[in-house]
Structures are given as structure tokens and as C-alpha cells.
Protein backbone atom coordinates (compact mmCIF):
# COMPACT_ATOMS: atom_id res chain seq x y z
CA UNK A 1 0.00 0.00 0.00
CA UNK A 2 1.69 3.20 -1.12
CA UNK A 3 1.08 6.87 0.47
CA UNK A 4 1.36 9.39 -2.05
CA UNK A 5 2.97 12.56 -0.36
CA UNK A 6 1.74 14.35 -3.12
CA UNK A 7 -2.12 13.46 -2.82
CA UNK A 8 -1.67 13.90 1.09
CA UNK A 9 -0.25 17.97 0.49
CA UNK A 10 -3.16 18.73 -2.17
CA UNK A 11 -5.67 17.15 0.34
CA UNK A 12 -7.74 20.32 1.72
CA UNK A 13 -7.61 19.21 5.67
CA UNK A 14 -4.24 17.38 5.53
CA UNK A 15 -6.14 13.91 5.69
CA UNK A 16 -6.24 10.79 3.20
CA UNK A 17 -8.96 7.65 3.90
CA UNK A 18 -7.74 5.15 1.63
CA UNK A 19 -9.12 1.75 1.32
CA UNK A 20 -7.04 -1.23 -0.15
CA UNK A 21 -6.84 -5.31 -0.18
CA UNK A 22 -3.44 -6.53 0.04
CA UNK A 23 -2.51 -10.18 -0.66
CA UNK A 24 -0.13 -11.67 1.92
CA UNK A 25 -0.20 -15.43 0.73
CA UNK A 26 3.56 -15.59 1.71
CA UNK A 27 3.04 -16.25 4.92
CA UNK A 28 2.08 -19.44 4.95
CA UNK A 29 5.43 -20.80 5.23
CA UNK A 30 6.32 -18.49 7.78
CA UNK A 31 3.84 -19.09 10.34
CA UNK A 32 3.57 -22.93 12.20
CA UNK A 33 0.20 -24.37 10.84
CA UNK A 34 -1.12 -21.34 8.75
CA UNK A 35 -3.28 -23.06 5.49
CA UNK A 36 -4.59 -19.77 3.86
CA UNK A 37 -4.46 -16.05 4.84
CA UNK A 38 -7.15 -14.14 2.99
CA UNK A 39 -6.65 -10.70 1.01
CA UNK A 40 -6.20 -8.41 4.06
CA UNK A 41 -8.61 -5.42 3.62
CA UNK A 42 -7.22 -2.39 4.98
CA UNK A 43 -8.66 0.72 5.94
CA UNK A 44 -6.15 3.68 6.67
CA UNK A 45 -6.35 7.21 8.04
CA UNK A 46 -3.00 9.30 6.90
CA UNK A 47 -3.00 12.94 8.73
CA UNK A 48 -0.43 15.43 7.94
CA UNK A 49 0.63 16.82 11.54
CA UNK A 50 3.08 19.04 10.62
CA UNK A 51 4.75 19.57 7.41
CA UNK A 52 7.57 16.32 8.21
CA UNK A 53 5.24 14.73 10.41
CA UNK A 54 2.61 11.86 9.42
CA UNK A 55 0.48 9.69 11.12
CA UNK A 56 -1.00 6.35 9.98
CA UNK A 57 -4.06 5.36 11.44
CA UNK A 58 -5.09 1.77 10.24
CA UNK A 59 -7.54 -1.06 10.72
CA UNK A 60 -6.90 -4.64 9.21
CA UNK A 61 -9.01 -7.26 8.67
CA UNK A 62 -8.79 -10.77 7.31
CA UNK A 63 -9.29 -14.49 8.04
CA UNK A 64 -6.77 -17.19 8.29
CA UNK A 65 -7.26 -21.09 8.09
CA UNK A 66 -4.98 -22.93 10.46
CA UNK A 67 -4.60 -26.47 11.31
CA UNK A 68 -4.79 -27.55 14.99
CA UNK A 69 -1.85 -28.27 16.93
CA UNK A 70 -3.49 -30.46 18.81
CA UNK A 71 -6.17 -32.69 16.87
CA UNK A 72 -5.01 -31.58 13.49
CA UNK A 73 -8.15 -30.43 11.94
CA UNK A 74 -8.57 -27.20 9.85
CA UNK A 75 -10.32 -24.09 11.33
CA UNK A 76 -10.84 -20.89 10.29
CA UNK A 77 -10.50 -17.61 12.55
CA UNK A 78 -11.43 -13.98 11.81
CA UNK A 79 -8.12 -11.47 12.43
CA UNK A 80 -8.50 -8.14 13.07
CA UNK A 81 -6.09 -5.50 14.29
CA UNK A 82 -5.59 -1.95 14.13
CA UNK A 83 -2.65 0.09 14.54
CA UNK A 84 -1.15 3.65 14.06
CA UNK A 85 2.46 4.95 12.99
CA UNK A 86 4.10 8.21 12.79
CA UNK A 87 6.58 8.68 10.01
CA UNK A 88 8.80 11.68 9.09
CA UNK A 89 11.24 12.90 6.24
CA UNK A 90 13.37 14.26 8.26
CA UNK A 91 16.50 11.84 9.51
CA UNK A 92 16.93 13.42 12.68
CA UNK A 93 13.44 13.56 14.12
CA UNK A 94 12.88 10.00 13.41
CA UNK A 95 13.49 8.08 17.26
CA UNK A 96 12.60 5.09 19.30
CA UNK A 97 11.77 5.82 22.78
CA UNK A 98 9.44 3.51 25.02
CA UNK A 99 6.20 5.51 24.59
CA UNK A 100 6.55 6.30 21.15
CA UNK A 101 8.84 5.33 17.66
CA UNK A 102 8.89 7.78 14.45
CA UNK A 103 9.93 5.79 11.51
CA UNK A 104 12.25 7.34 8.67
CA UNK A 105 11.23 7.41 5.13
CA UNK A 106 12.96 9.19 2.01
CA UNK A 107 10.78 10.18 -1.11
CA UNK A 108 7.36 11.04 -2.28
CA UNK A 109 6.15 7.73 -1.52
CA UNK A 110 5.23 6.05 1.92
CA UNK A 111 5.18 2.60 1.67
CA UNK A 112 2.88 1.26 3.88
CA UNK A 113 2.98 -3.20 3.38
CA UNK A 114 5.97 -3.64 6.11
CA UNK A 115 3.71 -2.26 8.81
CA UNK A 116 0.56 -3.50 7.51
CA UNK A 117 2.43 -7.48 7.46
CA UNK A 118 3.63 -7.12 10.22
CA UNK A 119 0.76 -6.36 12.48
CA UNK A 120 -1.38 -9.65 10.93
CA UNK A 121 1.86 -11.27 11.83
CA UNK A 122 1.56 -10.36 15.57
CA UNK A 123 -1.69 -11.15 15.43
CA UNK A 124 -1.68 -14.98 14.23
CA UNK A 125 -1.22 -17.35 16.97
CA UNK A 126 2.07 -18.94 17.68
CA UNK A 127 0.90 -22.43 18.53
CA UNK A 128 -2.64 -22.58 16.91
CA UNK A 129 -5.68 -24.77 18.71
CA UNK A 130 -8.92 -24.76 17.17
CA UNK A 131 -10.38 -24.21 20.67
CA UNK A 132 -9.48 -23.81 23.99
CA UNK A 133 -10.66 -27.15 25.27
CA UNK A 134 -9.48 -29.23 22.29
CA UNK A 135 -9.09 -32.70 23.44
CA UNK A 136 -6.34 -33.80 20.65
CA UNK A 137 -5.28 -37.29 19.15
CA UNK A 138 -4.83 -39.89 21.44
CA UNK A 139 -1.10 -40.42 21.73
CA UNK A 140 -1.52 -44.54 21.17
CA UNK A 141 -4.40 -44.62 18.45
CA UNK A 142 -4.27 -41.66 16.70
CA UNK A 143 -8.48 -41.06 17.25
CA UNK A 144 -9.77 -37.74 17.41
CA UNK A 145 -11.04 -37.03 21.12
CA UNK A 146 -13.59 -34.24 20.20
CA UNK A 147 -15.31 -36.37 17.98
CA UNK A 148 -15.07 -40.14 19.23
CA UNK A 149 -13.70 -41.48 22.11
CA UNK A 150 -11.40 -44.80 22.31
CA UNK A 151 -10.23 -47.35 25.01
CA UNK A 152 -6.72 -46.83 25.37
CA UNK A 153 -5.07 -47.04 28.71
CA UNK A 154 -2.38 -44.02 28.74
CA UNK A 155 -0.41 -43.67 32.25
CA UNK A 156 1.61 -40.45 32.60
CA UNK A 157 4.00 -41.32 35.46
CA UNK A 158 6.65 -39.11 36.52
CA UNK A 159 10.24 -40.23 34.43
CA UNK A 160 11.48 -39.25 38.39
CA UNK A 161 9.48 -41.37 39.94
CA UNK A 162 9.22 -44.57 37.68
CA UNK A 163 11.83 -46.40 39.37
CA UNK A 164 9.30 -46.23 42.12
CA UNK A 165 6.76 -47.85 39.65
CA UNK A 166 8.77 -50.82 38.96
CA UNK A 167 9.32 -51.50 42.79
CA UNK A 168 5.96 -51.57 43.30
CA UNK A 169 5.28 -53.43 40.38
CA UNK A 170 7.36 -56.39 41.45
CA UNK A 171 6.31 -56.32 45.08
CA UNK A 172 2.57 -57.08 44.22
């Protein structure tokens, strides 16, 4: 998504509303268990402050198919996020403090895609479950616990205390 400085100076109240879909498909292979990523459609809000300083005031929204981490199955979840940016032309006013970061840019042109990637990036989960109470696959069989249920006997026992196991085990 590219600014145009030019459109933003000829813009009576120093304010551009722009609406665009960008296609991030190359994410898939970035992100653990991401199938699809829709076109993200984003809405953005660019505001002259002063004559080398510009705000960005977006909203992104998309949806991305994932497959579970734990039961495998594919599920779809809506991602929305919204974010805002100042940017400036000027080399020396651009700084990262805690409460607030100015980005540099050079030219007539701001290019908006880094930001607008990287904010559905923060956004998509790390380690995706299709819900919170997902049962998963059953370690020995392989069955799907949200949907059927099977008859395997599965102990956890502490590796620390298995030595204990066995004693008791041969003392029966």
C-alpha cells in the first residue's frame, strides 16, 4: 500500500482515507500451521501533523485457516487488528523511545505493506488450537477425542518417579 505525499499535500484538511486489499499469501510458510491467509482489507487514516510529520491510522481485517496443533483439523479464525504509525522525512526527528517510535522514510512515496504485514503477523497465533478445550489425538491410536472417544489405557507417570513404579510393580 503506497502513500502518495503528493495526494496527502493537495488534500484540503491534511487527511487521506484510503481503502485497499493486500494479498499476503507468503506467509504461509512463515507461520507454524497457517493453510490460507485471505486478502487483508485495509482501511487507513493518513494525517499530515506538521509539514515532516505523518500519522497512519489503520484497521486490518482478514481471516486465516490454520490447522490444529493439537487434533489436526482445519479451522478458520477472523483477524482483526488496528494500529497507528508516525513517520517523518526528516532523519533526525525519526526516534525510538518507550512511549513512542517515528519511523524514517525518504521520497514522495510512503510505503505502507511492512507495517501492515507485520501487524497480521503479531496477530496470528504462535501455537494454533482450534479451541481452547481441544481434546487432541490420542497419543496410542491416533483417534480424534472431540469427535469419538477410544479405550486406550495411557499412564503419565513421573520419568522421576518410575523407578518407584517398577518397585511396586514387582512387590505385588
Amino acid at each position: 500500500m503506497q502513500i502518495s505525499l503528493h495526494k496527502l499535500n493537495q488534500a484540503k484538511d491534511g487527511q487521506l482515507v484510503m481503502h485497499e486489499t493486500v494479498d499476503l499469501d507468503t506467509m504461509q510458510g512463515e507461520v507454524p500451521g497457517l493453510i490460507r491467509l485471505t486478502p487483508v482489507e485495509v482501511k487507513a487514516r493518513v494525517t499530515r501533523l506538521d509539514p515532516h510529520l505523518i500519522e497512519v491510522d489503520a484497521e486490518e481485517k482478514s481471516k486465516a485457516a490454520f490447522t490444529c496443533s493439537r487434533c489436526l483439523q482445519e479451522y478458520e479464525t477472523p483477524v482483526h487488528v488496528k494500529w497507528t504509525e508516525l513517520f517523518t522525512d526528516e532523519a533526525h526527528r525519526a526516534v525510538e523511545t518507550e512511549e513512542q517510535e517515528i519511523h524514517y522514510f525518504e521520497g514522495n512515496e510512503l510505503d505502507l505493506s511492512p507495517y501492515i504485514r507485520e501487524a497480521i503477523l503479531l496477530q496470528l497465533p504462535y501455537i494454533p488450537v482450534c479451541r481452547e478445550d481441544c481434546k487432541g489425538l490420542c497419543p496410542k491410536c491416533g483417534v480424534n477425542k472431540n469427535a469419538d472417544s477410544c479405550n486406550c489405557q495411557i499412564e503419565k507417570i513421573d520419568p522421576r518417579l518410575a523407578a518407584l513404579q517398577d518397585w511396586l510393580d514387582q512387590n505385588k
